[in-house]
C-alpha atoms as a PDB file:
ATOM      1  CA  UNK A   1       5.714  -4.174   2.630  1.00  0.00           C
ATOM      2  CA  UNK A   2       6.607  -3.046  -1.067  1.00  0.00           C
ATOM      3  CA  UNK A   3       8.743  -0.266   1.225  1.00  0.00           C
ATOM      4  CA  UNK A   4      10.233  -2.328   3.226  1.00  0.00           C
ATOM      5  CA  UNK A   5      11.671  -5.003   0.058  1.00  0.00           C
ATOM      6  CA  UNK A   6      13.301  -1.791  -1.447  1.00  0.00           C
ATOM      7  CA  UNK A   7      14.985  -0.498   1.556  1.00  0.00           C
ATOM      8  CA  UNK A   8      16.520  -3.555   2.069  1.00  0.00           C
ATOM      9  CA  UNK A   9      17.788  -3.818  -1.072  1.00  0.00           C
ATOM     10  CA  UNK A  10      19.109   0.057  -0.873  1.00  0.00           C
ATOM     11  CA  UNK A  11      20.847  -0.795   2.637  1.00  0.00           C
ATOM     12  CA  UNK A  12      22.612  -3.740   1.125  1.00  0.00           C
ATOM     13  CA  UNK A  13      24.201  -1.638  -2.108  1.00  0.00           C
ATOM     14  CA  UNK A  14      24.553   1.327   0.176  1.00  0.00           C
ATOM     15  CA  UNK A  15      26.676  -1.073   2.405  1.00  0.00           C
ATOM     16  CA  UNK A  16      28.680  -1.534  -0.178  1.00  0.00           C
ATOM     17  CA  UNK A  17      29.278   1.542  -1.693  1.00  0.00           C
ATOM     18  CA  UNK A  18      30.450   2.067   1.739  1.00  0.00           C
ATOM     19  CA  UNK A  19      32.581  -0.627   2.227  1.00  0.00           C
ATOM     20  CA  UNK A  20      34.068   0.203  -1.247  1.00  0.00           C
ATOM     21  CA  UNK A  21      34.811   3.796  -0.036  1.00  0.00           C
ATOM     22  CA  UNK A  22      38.509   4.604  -0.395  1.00  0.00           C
ATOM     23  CA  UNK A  23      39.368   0.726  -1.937  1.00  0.00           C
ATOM     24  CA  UNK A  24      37.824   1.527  -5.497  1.00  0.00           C
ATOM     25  CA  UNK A  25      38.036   4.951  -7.686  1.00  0.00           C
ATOM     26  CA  UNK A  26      34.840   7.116  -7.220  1.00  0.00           C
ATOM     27  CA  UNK A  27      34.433   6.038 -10.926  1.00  0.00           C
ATOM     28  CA  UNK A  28      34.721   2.273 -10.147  1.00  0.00           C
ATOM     29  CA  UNK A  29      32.671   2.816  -6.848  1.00  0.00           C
ATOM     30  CA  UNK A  30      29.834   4.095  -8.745  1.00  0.00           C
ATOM     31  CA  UNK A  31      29.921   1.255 -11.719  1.00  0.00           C
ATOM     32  CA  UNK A  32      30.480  -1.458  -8.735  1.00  0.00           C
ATOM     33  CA  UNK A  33      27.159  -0.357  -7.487  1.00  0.00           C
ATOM     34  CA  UNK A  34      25.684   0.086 -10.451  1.00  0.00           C
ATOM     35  CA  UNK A  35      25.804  -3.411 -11.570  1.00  0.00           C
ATOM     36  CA  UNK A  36      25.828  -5.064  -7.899  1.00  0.00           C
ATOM     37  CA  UNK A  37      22.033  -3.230  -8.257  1.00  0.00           C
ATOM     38  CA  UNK A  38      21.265  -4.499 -11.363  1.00  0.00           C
ATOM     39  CA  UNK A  39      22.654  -8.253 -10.596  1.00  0.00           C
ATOM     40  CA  UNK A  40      19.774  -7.717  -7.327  1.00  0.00           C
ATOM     41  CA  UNK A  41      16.930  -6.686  -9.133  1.00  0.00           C
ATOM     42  CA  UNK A  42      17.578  -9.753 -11.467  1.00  0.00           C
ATOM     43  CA  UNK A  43      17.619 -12.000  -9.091  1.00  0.00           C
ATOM     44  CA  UNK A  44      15.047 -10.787  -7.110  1.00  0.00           C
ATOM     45  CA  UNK A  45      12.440 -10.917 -10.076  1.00  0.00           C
ATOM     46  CA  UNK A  46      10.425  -8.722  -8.900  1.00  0.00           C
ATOM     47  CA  UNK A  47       9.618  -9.509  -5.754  1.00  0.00           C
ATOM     48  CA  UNK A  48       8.194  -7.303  -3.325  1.00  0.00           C
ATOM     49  CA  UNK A  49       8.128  -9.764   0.262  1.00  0.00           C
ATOM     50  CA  UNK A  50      10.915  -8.499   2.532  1.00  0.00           C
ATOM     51  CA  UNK A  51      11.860 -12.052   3.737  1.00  0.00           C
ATOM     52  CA  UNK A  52      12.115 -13.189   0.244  1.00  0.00           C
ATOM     53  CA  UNK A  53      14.155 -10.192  -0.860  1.00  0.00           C
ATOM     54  CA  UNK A  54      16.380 -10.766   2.454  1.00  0.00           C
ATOM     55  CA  UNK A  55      17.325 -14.285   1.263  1.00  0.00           C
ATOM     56  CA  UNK A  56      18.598 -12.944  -2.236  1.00  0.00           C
ATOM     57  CA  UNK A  57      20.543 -10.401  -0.057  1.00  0.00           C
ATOM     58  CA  UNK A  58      22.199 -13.151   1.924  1.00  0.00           C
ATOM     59  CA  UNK A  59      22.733 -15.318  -0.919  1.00  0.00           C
ATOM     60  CA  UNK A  60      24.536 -12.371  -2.122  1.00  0.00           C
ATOM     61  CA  UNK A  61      26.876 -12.819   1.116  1.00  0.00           C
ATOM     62  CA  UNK A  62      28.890 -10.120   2.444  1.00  0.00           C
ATOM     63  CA  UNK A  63      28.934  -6.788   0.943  1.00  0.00           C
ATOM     64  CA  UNK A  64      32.319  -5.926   2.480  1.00  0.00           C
ATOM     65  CA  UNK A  65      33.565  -9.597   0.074  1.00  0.00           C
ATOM     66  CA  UNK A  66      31.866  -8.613  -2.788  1.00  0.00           C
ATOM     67  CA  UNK A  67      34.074  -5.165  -2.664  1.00  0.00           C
ATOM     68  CA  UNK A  68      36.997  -7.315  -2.020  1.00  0.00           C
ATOM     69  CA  UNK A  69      36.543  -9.862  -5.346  1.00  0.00           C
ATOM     70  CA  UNK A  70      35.920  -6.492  -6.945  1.00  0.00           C
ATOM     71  CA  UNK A  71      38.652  -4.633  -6.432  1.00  0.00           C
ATOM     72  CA  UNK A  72      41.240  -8.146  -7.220  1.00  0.00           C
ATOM     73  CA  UNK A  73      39.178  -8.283 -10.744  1.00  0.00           C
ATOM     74  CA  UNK A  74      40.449  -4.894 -11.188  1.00  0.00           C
ATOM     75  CA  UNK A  75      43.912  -5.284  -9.948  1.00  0.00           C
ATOM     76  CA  UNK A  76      44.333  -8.306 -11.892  1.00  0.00           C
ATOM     77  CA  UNK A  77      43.023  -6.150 -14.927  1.00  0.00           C
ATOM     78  CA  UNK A  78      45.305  -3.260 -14.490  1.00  0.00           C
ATOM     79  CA  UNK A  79      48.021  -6.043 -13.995  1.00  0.00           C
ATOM     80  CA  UNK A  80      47.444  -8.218 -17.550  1.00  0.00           C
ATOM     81  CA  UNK A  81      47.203  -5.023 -18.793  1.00  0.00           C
ATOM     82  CA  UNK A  82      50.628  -3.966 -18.086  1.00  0.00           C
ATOM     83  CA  UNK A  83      51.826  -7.470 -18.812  1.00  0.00           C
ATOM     84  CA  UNK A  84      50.443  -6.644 -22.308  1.00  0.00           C
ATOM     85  CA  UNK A  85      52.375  -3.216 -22.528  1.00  0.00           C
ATOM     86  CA  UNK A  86      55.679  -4.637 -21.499  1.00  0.00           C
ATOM     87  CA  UNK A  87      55.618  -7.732 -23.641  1.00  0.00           C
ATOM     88  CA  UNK A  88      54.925  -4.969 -26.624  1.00  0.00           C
ATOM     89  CA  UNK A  89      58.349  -2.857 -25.721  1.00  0.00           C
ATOM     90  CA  UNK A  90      60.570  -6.214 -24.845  1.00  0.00           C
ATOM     91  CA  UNK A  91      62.890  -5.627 -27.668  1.00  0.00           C
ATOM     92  CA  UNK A  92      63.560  -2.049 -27.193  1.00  0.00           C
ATOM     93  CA  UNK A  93      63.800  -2.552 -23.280  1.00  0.00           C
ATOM     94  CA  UNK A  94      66.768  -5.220 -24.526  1.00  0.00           C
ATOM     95  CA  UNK A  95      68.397  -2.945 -26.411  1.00  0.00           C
ATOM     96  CA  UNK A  96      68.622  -0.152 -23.481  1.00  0.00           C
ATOM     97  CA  UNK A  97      69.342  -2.779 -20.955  1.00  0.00           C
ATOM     98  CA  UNK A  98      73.490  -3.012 -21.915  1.00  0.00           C
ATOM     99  CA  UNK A  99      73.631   0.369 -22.095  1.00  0.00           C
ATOM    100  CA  UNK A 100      71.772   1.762 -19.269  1.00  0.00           C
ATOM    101  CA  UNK A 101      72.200  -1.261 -16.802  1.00  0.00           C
ATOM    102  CA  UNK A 102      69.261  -3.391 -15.488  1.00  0.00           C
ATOM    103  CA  UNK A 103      65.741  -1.794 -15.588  1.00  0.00           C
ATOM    104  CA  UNK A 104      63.570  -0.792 -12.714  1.00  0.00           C
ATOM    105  CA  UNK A 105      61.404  -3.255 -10.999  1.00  0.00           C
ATOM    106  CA  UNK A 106      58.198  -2.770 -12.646  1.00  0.00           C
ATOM    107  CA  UNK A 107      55.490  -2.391  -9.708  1.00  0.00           C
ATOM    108  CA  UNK A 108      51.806  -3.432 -10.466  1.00  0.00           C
ATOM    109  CA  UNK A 109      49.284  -0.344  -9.188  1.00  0.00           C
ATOM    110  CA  UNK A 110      48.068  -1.433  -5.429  1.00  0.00           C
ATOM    111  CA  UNK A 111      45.464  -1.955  -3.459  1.00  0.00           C
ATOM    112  CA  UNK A 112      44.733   0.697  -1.095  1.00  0.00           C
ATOM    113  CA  UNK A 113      46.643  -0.248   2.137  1.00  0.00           C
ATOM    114  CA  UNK A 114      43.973  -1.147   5.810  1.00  0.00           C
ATOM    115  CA  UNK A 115      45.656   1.725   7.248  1.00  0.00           C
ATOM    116  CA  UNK A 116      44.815   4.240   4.643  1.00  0.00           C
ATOM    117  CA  UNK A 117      40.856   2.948   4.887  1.00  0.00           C
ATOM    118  CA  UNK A 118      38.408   4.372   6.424  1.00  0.00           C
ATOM    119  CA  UNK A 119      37.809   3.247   9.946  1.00  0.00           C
ATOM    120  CA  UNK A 120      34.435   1.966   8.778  1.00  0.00           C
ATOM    121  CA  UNK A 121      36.072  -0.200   5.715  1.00  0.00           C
ATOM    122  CA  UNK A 122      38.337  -1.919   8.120  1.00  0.00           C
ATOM    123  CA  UNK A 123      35.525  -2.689  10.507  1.00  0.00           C
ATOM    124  CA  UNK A 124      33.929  -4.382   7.712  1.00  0.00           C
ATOM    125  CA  UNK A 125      36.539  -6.339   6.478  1.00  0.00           C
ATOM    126  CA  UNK A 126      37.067  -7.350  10.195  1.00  0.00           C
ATOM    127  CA  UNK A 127      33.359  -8.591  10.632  1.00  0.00           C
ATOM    128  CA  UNK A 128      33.464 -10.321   7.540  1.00  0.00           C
ATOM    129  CA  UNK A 129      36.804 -12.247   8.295  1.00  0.00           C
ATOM    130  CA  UNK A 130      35.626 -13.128  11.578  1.00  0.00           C
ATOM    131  CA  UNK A 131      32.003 -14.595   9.751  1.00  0.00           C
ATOM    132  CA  UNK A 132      34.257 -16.415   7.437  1.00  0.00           C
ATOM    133  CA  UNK A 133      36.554 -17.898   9.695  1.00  0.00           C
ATOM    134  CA  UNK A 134      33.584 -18.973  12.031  1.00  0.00           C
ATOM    135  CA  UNK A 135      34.652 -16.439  15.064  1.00  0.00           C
ATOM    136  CA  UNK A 136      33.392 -18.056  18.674  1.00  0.00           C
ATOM    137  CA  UNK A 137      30.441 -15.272  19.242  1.00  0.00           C
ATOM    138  CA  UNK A 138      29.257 -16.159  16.497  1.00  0.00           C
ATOM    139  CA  UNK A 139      27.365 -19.697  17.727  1.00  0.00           C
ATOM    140  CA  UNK A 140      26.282 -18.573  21.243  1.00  0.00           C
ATOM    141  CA  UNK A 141      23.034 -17.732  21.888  1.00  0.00           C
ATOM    142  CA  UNK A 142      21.027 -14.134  20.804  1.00  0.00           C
ATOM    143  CA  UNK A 143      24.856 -13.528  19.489  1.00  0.00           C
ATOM    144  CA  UNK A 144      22.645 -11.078  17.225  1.00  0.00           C
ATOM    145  CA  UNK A 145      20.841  -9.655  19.702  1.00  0.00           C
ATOM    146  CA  UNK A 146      24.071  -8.516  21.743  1.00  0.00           C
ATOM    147  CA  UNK A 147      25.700  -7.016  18.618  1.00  0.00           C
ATOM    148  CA  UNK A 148      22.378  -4.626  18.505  1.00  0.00           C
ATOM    149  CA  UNK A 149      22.576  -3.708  22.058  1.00  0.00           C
ATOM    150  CA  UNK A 150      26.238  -2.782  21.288  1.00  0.00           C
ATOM    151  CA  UNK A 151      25.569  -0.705  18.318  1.00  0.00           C
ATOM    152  CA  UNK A 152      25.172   2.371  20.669  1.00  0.00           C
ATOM    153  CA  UNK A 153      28.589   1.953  21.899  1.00  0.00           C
ATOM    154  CA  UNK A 154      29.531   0.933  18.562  1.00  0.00           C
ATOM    155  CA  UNK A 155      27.067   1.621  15.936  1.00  0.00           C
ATOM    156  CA  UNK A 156      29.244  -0.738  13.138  1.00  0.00           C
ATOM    157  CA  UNK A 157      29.330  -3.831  15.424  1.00  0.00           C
ATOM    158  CA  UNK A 158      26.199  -5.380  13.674  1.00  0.00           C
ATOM    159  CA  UNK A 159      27.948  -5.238  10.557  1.00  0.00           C
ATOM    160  CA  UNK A 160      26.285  -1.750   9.352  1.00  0.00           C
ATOM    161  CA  UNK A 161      22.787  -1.851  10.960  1.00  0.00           C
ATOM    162  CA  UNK A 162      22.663  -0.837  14.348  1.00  0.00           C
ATOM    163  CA  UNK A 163      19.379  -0.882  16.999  1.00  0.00           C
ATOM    164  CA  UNK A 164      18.296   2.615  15.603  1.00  0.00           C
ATOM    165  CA  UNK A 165      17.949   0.981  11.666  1.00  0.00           C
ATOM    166  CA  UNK A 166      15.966  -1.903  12.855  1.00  0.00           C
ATOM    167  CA  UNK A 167      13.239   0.443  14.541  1.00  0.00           C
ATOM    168  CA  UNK A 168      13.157   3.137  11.769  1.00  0.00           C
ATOM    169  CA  UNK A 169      12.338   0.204   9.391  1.00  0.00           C
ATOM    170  CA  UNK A 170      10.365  -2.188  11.457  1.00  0.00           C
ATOM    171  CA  UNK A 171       7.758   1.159  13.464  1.00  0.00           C
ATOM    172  CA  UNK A 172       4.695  -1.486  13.834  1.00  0.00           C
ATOM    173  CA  UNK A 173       6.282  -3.890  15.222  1.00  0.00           C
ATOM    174  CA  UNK A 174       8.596  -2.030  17.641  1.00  0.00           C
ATOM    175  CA  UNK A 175       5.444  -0.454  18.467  1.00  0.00           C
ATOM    176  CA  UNK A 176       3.928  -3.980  19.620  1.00  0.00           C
ATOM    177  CA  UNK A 177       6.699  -5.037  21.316  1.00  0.00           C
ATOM    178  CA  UNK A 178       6.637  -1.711  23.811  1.00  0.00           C
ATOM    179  CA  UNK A 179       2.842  -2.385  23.963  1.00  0.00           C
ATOM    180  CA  UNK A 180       3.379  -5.849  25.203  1.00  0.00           C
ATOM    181  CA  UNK A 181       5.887  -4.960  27.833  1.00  0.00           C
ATOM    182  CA  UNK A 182       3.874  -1.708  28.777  1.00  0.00           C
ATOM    183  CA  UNK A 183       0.975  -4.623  29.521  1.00  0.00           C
ATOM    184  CA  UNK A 184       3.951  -6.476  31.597  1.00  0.00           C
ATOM    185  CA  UNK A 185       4.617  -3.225  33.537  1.00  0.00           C
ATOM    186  CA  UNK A 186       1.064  -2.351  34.616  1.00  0.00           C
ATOM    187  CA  UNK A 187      -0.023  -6.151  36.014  1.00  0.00           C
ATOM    188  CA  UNK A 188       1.358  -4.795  39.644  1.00  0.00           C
ATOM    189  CA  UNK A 189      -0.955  -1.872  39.785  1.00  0.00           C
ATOM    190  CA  UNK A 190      -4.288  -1.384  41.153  1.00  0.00           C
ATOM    191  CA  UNK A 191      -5.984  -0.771  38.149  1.00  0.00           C
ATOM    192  CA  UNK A 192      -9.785   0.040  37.722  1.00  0.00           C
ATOM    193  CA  UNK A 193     -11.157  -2.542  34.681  1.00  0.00           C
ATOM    194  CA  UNK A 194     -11.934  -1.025  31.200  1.00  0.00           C
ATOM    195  CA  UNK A 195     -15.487  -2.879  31.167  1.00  0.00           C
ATOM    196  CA  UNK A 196     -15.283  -6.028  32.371  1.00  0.00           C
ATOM    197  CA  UNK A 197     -11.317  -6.488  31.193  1.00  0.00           C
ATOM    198  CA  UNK A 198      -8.157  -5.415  33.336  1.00  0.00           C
ATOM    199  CA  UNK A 199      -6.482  -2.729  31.462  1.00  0.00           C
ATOM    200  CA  UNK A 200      -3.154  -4.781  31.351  1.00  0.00           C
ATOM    201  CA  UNK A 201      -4.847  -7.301  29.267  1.00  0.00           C
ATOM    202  CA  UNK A 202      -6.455  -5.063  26.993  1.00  0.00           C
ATOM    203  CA  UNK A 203      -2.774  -3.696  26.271  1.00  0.00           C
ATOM    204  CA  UNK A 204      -1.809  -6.739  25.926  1.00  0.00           C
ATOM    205  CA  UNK A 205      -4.422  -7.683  23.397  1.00  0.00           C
ATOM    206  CA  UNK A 206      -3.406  -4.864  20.993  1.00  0.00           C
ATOM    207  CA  UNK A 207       0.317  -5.612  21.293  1.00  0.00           C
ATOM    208  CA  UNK A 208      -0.548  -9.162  20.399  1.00  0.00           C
ATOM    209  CA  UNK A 209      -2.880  -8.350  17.258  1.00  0.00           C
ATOM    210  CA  UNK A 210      -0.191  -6.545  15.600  1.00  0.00           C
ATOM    211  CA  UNK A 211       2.436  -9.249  16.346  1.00  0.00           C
ATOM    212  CA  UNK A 212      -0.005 -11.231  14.972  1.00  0.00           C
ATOM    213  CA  UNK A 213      -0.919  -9.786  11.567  1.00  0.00           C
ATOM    214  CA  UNK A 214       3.069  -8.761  10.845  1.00  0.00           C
ATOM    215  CA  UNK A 215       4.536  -9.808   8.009  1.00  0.00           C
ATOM    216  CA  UNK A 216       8.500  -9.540   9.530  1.00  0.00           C
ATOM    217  CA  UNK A 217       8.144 -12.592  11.933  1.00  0.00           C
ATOM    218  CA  UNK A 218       7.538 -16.224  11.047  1.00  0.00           C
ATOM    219  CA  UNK A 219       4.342 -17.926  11.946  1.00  0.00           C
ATOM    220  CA  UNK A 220       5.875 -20.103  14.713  1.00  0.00           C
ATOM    221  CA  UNK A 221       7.614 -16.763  15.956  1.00  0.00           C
ATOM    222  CA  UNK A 222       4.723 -14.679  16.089  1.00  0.00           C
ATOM    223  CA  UNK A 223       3.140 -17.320  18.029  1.00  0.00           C
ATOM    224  CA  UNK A 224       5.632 -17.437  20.566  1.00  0.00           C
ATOM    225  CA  UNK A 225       6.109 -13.879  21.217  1.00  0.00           C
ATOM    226  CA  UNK A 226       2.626 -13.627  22.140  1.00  0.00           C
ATOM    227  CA  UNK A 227       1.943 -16.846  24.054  1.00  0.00           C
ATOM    228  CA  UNK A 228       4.512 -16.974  26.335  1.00  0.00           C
ATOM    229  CA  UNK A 229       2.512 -14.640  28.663  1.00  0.00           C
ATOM    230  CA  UNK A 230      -0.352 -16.783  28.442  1.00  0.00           C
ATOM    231  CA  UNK A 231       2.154 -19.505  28.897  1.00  0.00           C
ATOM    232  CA  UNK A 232       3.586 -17.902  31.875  1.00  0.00           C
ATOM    233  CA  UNK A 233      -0.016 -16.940  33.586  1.00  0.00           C
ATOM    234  CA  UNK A 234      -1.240 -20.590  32.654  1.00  0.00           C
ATOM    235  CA  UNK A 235       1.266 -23.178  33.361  1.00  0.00           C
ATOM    236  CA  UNK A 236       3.411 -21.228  35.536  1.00  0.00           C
ATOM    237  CA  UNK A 237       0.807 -19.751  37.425  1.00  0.00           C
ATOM    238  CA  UNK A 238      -0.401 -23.570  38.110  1.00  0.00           C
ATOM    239  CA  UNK A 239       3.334 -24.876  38.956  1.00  0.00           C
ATOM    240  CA  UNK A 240       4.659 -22.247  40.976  1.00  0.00           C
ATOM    241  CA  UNK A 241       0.806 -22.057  42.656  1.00  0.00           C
ATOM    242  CA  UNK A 242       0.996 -25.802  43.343  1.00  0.00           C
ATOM    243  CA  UNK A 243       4.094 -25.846  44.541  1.00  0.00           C
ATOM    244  CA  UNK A 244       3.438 -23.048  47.102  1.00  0.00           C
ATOM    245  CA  UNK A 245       0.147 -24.337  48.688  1.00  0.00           C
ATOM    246  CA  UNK A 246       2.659 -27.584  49.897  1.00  0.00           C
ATOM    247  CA  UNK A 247       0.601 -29.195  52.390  1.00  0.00           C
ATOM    248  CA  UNK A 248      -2.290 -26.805  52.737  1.00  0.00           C
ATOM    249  CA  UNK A 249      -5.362 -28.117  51.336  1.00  0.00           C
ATOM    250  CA  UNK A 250      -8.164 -26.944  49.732  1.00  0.00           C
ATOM    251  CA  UNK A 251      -9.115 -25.212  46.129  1.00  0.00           C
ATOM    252  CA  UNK A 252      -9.534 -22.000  47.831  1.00  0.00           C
ATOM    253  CA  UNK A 253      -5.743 -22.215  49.217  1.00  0.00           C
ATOM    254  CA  UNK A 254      -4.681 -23.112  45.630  1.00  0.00           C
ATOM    255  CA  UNK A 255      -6.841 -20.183  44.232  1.00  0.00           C
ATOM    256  CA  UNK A 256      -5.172 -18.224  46.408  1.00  0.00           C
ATOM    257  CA  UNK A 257      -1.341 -18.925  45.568  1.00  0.00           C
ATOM    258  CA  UNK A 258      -1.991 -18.735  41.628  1.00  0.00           C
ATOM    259  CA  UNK A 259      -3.601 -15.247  42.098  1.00  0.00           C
ATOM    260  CA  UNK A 260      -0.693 -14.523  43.678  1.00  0.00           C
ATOM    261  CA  UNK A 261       1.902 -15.521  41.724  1.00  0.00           C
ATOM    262  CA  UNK A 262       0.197 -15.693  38.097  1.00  0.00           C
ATOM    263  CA  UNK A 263       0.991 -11.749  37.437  1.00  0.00           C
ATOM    264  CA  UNK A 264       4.344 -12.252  38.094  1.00  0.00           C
ATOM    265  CA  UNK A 265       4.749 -15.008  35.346  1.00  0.00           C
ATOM    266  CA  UNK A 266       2.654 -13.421  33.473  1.00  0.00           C
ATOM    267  CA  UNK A 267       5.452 -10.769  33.519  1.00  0.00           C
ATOM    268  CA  UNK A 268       8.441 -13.175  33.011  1.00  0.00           C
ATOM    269  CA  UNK A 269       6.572 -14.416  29.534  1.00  0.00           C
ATOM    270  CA  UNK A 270       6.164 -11.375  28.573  1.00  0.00           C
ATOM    271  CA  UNK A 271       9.973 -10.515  28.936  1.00  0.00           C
ATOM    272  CA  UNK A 272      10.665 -14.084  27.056  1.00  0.00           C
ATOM    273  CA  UNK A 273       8.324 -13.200  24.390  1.00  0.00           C
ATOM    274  CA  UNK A 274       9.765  -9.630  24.012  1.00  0.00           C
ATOM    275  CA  UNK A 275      12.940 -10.791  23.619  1.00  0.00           C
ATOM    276  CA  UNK A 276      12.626 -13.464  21.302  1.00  0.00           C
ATOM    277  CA  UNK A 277      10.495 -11.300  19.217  1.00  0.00           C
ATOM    278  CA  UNK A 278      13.087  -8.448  19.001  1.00  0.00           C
ATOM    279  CA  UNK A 279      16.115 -11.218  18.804  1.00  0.00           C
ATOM    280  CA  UNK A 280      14.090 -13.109  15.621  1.00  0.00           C
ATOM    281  CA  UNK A 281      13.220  -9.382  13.938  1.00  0.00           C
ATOM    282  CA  UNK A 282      17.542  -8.762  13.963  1.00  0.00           C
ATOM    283  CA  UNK A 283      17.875 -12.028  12.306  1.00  0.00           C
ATOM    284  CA  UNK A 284      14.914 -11.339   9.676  1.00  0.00           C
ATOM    285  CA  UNK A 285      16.429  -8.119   8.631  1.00  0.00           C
END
C-alpha cells in the first residue's frame, strides 16, 4: 500500500514534467517539478493510503493547468522584467528617437507555440480544456471506463494512464477480477466437484476474498463486485425460473427451470460485477 501512495504521487509529477516538456526550459522544467513535489509531500503529511493520497492529487487538479499557470508566472516575470529595463533607458531611448526615427516594437519572449509542442503536450492541454469546459462524454455513463478501453488505440486518451498502468499498479486485484470471470466461464462445463464444491464456485470464492480484503475499492464497491453473482444465481435464478414454469405446477417443475437458468445469471452478475469493479478501480486511481 506504502508502494502504491508513492507511485501515485510519482505518476502525477511525472505527468507534469511531461506536460511541461517543450513549454518550460529544461532548467525551469526541473525546478517546476521540484517544488510541485515538495508542495505534494506537504500536503499529503505523510500519508501512506492510496485513496487518501489520490484526493490530494485531484485537489491538485490537472497537471497539464498547473504547467500552464506556470509557465504565465514566468512570462509575466520575464515581461515586468523588461518593463523594468526599459523604464531604466527611457531617457536615452528619447534622445535616439529624433535622430534615428521611431524605435522597434519591443516584443515580450513567448510562449512556445501548440504547433511546436509535442504531440503529447497538446493532447493534454486538449483533455484538460475539454474537463474544464464540461465536454459531453464526460457525464455519460463508465465515460472512464471507455477512455481505458481506448488507450490501446490511443494510449493518451485517459489523460496519461492508459489500461496497461492501471494493471501494472493494481496486480491483486486485476488478478481477482480474471479469477471471477474465469469462475463465470467454467459454470457451462461438466465439471467433476473439488470435494463436495463445484470448481466454478471455488474460483469464485478466491476471486471474491481478494476483492474483499483490497484496499483500492470502497466498501460498498467491493460488495457489489462480488454479490452480483450471488445476486444473479439468487434472485434471477428465482424470476427468470418463475417466470418460465408459467402454468406448470409443481416444486419439482420450478426446481427444474432455476437449475436451468441460474448458471446463466450467475454468469451475467458476474460480467456486472466485473465491470463495475474494473470501471470503480479507473476512477480510484
Amino acid at each position: 500500500m506504502i508502494e502504491r501512495a508513492d507511485q501515485l504521487v510519482l505518476n502525477y509529477v511525472s505527468k507534469a514534467a511531461d506536460a511541461a516538456h517543450g513549454v518550460l526550459r529544461a532548467d525551469q522544467r526541473l525546478d517546476f517539478a521540484r517544488r510541485l513535489r515538495a508542495r505534494i509531500e506537504a500536503e499529503r503529511a505523510g500519508s501512506q493510503n492510496a485513496r487518501e493520497v489520490a484526493k490530494v492529487l485531484a485537489r491538485f487538479g490537472d497537471p497539464v493547468a498547473l504547467v500552464e499557470r506556470e509557465a504565465r508566472r514566468l512570462a509575466e516575470a520575464a515581461a515586468a522584467e523588461q518593463a523594468g529595463a526599459a523604464g531604466a533607458s527611457s531617457a536615452s531611448d528619447t534622445g535616439q528617437r529624433g535622430a534615428e526615427g521611431p524605435t522597434a516594437t519591443r516584443r515580450f519572449p513567448t510562449i512556445v507555440d501548440d504547433r511546436d509542442t509535442p504531440p503529447g503536450v497538446r493532447t493534454y492541454r486538449r483533455v484538460a480544456e475539454e474537463r474544464l469546459a464540461g465536454s459531453p462524454g464526460r457525464g455519460l455513463p463508465f465515460a472512464g471506463l471507455r477512455r481505458a478501453a481506448m488507450a490501446s488505440a490511443n494510449p493518451m486518451a485517459t489523460g496519461g494512464r492508459d489500461a496497461r498502468t492501471i494493471v501494472k499498479e493494481h496486480p491483486r486485484e486485476t488478478a481477482s477480477m480474471v479469477l471471477l470471470v474465469v469462475a463465470a466461464l467454467l459454470v457451462p462445463f461438466d465439471l467433476p466437484l473439488l470435494a463436495i464444491f463445484p470448481i466454478p464456485l471455488v474460483v469464485w470464492a478466491g476471486g471474491a476474498v481478494v476483492v474483499l480484503f483490497s484496499g483500492s475499492w470502497a466498501p460498498r464497491d467491493r460488495f457489489l463486485g462480488v454479490g452480483a453473482p450471488l445476486l444473479g444465481y439468487s434472485v434471477g435464478g428465482v424470476l427468470i425460473g418463475g417466470l418460465r414454469v408459467g402454468s406448470e405446477p409443481g416444486l419439482n417443475a420450478f426446481l427444474t427451470q432455476f437449475w436451468a437458468v441460474s448458471g446463466t445469471m450467475f454468469m451475467i452478475g458476474t460480467g456486472i460485477g466485473v465491470v463495475w469493479l474494473a470501471y470503480r478501480l479507473l476512477d480510484v486511481s
